[in-house]
N, C-alpha and C. Protein backbone atom coordinates (compact mmCIF):
# COMPACT_ATOMS: atom_id res chain seq x y z
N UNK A 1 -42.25 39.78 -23.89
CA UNK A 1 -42.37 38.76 -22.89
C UNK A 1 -43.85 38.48 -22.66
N UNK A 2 -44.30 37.60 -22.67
CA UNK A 2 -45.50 36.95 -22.08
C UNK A 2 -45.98 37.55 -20.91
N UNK A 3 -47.46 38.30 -20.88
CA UNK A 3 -47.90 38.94 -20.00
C UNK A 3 -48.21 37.85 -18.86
N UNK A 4 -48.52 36.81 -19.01
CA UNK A 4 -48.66 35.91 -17.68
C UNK A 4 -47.26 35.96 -17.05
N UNK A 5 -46.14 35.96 -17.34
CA UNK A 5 -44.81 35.66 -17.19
C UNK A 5 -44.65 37.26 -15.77
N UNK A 6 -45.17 38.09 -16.90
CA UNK A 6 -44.74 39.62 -15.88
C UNK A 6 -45.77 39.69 -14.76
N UNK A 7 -46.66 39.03 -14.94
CA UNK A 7 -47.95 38.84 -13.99
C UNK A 7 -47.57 38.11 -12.93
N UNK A 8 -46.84 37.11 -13.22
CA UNK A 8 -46.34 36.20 -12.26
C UNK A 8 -45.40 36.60 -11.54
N UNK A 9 -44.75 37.37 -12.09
CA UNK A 9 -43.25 37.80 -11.86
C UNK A 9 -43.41 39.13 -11.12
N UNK A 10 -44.21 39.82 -11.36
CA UNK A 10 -44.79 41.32 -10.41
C UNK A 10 -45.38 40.66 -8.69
N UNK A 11 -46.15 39.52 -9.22
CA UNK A 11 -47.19 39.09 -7.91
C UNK A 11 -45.89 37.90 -6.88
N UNK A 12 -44.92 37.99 -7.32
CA UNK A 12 -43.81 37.34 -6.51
C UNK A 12 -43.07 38.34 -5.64
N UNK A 13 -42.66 39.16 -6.36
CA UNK A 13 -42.45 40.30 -5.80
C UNK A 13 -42.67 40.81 -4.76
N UNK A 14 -44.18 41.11 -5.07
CA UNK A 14 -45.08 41.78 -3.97
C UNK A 14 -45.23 40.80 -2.87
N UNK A 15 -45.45 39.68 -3.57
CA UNK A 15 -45.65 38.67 -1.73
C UNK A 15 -43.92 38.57 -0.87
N UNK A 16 -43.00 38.55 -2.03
CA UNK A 16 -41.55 38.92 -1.28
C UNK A 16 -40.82 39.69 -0.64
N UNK A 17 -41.78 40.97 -0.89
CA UNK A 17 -41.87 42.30 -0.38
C UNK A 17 -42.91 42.42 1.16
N UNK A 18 -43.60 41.78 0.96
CA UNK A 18 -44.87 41.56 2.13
C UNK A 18 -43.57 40.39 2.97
N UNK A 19 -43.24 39.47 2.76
CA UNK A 19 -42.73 38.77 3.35
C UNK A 19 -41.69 39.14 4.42
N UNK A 20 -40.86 40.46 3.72
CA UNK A 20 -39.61 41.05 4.14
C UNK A 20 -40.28 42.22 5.15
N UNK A 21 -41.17 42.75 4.89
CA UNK A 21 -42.06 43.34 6.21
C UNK A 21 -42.79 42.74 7.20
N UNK A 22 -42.75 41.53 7.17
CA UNK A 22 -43.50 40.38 8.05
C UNK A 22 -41.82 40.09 9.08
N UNK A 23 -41.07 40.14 8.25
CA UNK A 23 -39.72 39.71 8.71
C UNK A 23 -38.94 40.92 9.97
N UNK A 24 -39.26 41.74 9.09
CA UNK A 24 -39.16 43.45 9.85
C UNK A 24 -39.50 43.55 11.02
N UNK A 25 -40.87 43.27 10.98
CA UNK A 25 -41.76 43.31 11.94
C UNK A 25 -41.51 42.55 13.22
N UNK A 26 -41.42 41.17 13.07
CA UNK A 26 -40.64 39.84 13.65
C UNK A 26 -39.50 40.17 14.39
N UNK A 27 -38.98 41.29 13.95
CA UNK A 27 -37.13 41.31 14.13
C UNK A 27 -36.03 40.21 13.71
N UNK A 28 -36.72 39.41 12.96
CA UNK A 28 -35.62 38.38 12.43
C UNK A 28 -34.50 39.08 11.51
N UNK A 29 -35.23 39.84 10.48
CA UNK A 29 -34.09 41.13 9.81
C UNK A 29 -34.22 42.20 10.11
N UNK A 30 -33.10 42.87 9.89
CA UNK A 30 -32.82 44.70 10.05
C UNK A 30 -33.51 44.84 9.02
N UNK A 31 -33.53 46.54 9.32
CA UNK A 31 -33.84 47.46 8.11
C UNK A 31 -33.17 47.82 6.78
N UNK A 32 -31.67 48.02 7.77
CA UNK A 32 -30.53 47.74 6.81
C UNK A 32 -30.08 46.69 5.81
N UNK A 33 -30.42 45.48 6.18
CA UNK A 33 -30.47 44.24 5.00
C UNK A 33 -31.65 44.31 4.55
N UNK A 34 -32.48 44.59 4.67
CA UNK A 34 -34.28 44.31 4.05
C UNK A 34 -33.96 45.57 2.42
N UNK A 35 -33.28 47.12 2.94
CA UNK A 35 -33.65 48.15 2.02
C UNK A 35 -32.63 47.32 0.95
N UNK A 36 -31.96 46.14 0.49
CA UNK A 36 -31.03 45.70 -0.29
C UNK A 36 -32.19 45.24 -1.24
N UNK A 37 -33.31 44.12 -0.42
CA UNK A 37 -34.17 43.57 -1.13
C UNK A 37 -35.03 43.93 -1.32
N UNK A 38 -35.32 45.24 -1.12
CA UNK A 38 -36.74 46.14 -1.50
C UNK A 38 -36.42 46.87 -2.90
N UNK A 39 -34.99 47.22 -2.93
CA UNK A 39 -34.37 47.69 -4.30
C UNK A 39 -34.23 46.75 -5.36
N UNK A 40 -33.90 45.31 -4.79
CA UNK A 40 -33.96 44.57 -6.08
C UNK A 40 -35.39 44.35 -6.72
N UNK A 41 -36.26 44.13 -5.77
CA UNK A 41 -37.55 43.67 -6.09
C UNK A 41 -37.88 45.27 -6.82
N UNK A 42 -38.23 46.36 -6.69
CA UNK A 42 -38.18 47.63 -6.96
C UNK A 42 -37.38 47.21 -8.16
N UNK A 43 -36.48 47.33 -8.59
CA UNK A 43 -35.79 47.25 -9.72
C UNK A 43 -36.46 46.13 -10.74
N UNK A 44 -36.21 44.70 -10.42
CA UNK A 44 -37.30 44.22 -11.17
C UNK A 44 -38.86 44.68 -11.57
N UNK A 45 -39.59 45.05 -10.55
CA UNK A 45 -40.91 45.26 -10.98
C UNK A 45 -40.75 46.71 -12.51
N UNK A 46 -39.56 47.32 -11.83
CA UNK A 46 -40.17 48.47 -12.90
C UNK A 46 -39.45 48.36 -14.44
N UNK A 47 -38.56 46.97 -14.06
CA UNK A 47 -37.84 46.37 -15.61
C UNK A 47 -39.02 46.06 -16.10
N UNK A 48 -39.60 44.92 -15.76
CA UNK A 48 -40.86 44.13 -16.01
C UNK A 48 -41.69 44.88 -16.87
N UNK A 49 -42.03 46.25 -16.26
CA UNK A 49 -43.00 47.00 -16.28
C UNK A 49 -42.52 47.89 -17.72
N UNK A 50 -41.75 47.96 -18.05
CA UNK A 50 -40.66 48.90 -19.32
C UNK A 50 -40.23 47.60 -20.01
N UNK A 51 -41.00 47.02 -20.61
CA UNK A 51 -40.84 46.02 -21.61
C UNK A 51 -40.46 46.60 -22.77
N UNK A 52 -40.52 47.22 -23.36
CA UNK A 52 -39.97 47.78 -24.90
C UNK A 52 -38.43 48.08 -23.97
N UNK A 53 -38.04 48.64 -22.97
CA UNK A 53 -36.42 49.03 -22.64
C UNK A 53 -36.02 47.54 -22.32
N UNK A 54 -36.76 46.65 -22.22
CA UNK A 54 -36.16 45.52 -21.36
C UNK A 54 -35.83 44.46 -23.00
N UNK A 55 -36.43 44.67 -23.58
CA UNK A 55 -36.57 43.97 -24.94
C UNK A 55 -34.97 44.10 -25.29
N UNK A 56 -34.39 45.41 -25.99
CA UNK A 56 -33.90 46.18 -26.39
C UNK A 56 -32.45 45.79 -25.91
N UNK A 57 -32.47 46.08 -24.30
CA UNK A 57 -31.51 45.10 -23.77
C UNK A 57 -31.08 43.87 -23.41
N UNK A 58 -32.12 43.18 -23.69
CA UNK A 58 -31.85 41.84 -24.29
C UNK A 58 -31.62 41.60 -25.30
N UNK A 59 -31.74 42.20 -25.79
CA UNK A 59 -30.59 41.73 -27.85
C UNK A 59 -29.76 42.22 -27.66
N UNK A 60 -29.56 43.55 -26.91
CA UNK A 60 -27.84 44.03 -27.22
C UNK A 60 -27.34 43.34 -26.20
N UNK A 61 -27.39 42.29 -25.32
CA UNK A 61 -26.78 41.31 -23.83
C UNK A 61 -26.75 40.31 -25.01
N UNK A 62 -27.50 40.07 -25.79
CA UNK A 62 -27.65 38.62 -26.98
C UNK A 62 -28.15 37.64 -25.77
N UNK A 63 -29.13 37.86 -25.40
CA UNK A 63 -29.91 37.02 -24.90
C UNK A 63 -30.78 36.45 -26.08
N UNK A 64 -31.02 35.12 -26.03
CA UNK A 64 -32.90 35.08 -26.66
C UNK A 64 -33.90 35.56 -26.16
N UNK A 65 -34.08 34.82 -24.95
CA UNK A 65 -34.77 35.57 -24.26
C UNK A 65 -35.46 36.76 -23.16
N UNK A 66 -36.15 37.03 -23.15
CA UNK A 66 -35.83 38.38 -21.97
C UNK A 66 -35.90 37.77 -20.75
N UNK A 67 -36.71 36.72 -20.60
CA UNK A 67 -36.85 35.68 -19.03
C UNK A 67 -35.91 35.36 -19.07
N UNK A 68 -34.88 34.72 -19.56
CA UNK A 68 -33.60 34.14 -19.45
C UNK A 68 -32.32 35.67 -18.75
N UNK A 69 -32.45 36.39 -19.18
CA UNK A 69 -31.90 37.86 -19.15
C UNK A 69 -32.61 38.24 -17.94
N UNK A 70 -33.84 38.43 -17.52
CA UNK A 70 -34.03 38.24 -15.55
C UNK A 70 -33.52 37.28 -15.45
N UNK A 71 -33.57 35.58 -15.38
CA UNK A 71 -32.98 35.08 -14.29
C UNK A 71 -31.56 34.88 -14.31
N UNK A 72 -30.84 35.60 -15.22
CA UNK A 72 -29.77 35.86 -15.30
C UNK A 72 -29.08 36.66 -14.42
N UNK A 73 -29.98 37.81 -14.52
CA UNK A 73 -29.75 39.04 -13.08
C UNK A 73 -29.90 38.55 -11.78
N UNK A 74 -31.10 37.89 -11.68
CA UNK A 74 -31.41 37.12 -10.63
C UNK A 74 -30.19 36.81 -9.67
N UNK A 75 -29.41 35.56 -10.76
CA UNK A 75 -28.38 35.15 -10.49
C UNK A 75 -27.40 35.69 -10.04
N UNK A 76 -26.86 37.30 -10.60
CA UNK A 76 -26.10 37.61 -10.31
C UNK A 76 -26.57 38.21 -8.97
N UNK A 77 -27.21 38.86 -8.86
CA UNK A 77 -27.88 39.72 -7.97
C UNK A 77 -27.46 38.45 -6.63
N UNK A 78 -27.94 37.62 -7.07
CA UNK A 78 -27.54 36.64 -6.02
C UNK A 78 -26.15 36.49 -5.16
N UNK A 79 -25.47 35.90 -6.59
CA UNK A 79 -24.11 36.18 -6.33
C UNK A 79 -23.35 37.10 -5.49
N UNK A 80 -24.24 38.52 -5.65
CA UNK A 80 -23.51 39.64 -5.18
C UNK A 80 -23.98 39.34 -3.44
N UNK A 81 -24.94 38.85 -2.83
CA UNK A 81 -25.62 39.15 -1.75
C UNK A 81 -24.70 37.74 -1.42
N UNK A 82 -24.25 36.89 -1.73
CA UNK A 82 -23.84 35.93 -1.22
C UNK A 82 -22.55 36.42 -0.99
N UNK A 83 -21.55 37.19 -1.41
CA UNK A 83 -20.23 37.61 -1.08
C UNK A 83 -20.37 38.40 0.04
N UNK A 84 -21.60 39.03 -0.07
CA UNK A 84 -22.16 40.13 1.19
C UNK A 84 -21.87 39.46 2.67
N UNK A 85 -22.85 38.52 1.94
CA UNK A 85 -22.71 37.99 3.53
C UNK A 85 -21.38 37.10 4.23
N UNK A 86 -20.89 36.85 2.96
CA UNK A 86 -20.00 36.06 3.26
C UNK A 86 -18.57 36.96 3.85
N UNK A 87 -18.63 38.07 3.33
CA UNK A 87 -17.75 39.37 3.84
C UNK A 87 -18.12 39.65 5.54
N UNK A 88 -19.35 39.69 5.64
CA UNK A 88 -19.86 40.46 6.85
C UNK A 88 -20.12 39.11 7.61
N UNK A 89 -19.85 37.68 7.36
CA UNK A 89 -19.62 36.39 8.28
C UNK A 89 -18.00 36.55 8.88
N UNK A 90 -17.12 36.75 8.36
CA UNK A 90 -16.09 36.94 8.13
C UNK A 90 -15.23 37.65 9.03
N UNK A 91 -16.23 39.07 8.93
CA UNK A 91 -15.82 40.46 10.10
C UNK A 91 -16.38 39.96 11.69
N UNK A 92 -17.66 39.32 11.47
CA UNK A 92 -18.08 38.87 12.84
C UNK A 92 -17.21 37.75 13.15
N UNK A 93 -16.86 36.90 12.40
CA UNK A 93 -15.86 36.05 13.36
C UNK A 93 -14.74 36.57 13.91
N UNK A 94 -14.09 37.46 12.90
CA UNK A 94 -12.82 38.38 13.61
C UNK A 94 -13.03 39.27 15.05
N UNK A 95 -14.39 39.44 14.91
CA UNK A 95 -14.59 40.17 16.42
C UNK A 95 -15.25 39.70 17.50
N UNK A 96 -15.56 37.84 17.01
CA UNK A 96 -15.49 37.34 18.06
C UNK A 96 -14.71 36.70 18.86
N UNK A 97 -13.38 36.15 18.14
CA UNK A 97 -12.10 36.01 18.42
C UNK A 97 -11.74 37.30 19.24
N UNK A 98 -11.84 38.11 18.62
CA UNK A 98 -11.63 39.78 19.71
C UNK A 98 -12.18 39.30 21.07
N UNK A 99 -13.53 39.38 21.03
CA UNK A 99 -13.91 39.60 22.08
C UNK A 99 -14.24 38.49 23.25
N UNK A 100 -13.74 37.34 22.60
CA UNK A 100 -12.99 36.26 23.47
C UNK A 100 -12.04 36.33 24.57
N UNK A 101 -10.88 36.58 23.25
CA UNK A 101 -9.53 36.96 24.10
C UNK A 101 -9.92 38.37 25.58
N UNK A 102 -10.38 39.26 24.47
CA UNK A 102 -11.15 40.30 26.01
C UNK A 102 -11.18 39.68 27.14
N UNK A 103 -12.22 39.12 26.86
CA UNK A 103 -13.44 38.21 27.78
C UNK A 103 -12.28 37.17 29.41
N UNK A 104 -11.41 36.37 28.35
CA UNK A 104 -10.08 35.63 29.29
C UNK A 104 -9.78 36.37 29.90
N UNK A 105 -8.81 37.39 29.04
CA UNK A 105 -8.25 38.36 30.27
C UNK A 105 -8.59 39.38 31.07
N UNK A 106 -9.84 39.47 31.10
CA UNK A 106 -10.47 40.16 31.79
C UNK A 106 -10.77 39.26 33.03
N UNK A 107 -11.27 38.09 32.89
CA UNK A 107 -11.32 36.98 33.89
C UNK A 107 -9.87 36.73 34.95
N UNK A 108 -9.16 36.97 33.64
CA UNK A 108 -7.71 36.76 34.65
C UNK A 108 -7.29 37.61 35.54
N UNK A 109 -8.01 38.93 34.60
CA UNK A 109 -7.32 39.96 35.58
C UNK A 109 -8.50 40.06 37.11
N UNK A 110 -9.28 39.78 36.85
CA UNK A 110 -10.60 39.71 38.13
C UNK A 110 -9.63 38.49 39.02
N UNK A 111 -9.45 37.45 38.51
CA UNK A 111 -9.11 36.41 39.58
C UNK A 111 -8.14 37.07 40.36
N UNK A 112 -6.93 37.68 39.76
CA UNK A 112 -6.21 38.18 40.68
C UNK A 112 -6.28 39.33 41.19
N UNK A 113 -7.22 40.14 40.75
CA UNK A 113 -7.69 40.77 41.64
C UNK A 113 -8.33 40.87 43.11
N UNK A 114 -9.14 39.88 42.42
CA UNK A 114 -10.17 39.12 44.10
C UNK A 114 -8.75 38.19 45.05
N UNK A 115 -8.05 37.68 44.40
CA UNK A 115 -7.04 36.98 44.87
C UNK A 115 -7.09 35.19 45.18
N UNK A 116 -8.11 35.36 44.05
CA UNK A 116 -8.04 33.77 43.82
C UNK A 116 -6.98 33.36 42.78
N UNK A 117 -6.01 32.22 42.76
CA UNK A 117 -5.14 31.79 42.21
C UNK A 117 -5.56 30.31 41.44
């Protein structure tokens, strides 16, 4: 692979990695979703970095290329974080419906308690 390519591709990383600790920091994300994208980026940099293993597995995937074979992963990697969330959108709506219904009858039961009708 083209050393500008891994150059580019290391220094994305790192500012995506800086980014996700800027984010941390912020409280816009947990810790718990951030350590997902510290492993992928972690995982890429040290593919990148093991170019003769990364080669190797790109002919036996029958890739042409090895860039094509990252943004392939990319992709999936993607894929996978998009079901993620789409799983864990899913559970929060179920428990806000929960905690709706709570919420009513708890109201109901206060009104008649206090003895407003």
């Amino acid at each position: 692979m083209n050393i500008r390519l891994v150059i580019l591709l290391i220094a994305f990383c790192v500012l995506f990695v800086t980014y996700i600790f800027y984010n941390i920091f912020k409280r816009k994300i947990t810790l718990q979703y951030s350590l997902m994208w510290f492993s992928y980026c972690l995982i890429m940099i040290v593919l990148l970095l093991s170019s003769p293993i990364l080669s190797s597995v790109t002919s036996f995937l029958g890739f042409e290329v090895t860039s094509n074979m990252i943004f392939f992963l990319g992709f999936v990697a993607l894929l996978i974080v998009s079901f993620n969330i789409t799983r864990f959108l899913s559970s929060q709506k179920e428990k806000i419906v929960i905690l709706t219904q709570e919420v009513g009858i708890f109201k109901e039961e206060l009104k008649k308690y206090n003895g407003k009708d």
